[in-house]
Protein backbone atom coordinates (compact mmCIF):
# COMPACT_ATOMS: atom_id res chain seq x y z
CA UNK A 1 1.93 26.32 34.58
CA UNK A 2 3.87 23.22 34.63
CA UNK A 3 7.42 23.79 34.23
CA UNK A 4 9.58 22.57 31.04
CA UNK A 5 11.85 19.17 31.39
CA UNK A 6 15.35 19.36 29.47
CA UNK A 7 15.75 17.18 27.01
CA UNK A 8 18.83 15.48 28.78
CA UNK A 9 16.55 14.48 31.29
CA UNK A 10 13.86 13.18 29.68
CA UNK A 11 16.99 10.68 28.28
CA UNK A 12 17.81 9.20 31.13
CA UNK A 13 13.91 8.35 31.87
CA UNK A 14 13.16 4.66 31.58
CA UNK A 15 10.04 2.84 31.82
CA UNK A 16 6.20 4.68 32.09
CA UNK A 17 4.04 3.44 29.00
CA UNK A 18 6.38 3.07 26.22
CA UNK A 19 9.85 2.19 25.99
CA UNK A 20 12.19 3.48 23.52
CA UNK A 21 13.66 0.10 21.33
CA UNK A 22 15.80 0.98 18.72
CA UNK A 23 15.29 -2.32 16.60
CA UNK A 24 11.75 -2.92 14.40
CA UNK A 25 9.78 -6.19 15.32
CA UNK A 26 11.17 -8.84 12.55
CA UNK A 27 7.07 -9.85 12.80
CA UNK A 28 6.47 -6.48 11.89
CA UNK A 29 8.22 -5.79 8.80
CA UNK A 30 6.85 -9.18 7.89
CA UNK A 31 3.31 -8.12 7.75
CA UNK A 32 4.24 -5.09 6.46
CA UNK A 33 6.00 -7.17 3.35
CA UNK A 34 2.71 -9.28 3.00
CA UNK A 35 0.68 -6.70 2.76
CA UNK A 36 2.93 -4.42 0.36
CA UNK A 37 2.75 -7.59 -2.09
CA UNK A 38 -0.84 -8.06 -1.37
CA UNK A 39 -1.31 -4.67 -2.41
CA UNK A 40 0.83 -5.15 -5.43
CA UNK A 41 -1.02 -8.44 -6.20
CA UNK A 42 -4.50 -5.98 -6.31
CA UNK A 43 -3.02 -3.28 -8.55
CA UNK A 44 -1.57 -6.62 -10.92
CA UNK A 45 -5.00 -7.31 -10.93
CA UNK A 46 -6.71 -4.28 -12.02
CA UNK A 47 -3.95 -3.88 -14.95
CA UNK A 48 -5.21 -7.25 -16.30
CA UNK A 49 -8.73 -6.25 -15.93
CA UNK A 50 -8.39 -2.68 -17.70
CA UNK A 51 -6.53 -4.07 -20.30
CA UNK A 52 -9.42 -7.18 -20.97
CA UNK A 53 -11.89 -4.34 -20.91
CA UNK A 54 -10.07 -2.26 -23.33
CA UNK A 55 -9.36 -5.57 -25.90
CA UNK A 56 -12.99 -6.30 -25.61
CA UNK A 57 -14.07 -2.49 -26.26
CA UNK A 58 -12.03 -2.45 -29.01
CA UNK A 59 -13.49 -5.57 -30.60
CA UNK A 60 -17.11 -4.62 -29.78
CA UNK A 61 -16.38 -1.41 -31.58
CA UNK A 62 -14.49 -3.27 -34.80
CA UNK A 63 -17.26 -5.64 -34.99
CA UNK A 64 -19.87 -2.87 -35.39
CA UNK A 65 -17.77 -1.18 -38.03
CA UNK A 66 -17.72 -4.21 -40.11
CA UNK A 67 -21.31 -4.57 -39.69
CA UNK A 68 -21.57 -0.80 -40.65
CA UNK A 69 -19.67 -1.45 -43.42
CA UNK A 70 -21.79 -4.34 -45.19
């Protein structure tokens, strides 16, 4: 069995495959703001197009109750 490392230890260890860096990549938070409005830009999207859907519904429908009603 392999034995346990303190904690306090394992602070002072620098280097191996990752590296502890207490600031986020500027590049990063920039892609992550494209693609948050990107995402936002889809949803904007799919408003408009439920809402044409619905107008057009609702004029298909009022257009066959006037015929109906002739």
């Amino acid at each position: 069995m392999l034995p346990t490392i303190s904690a306090d230890e394992l602070a002072a260890v620098t280097g191996g495959r990752t590296t502890h860096n207490p600031q986020t990549d500027p590049a990063l938070l920039q892609a992550i703001a494209g693609l948050s409005q990107a995402i936002q830009g889809v949803g904007q999207g799919l408003v408009q197009e439920k809402q044409q859907e619905s107008q057009q519904s609702m004029q298909f429908l009022g257009q066959m109750m006037q015929g109906r009603a002739r």
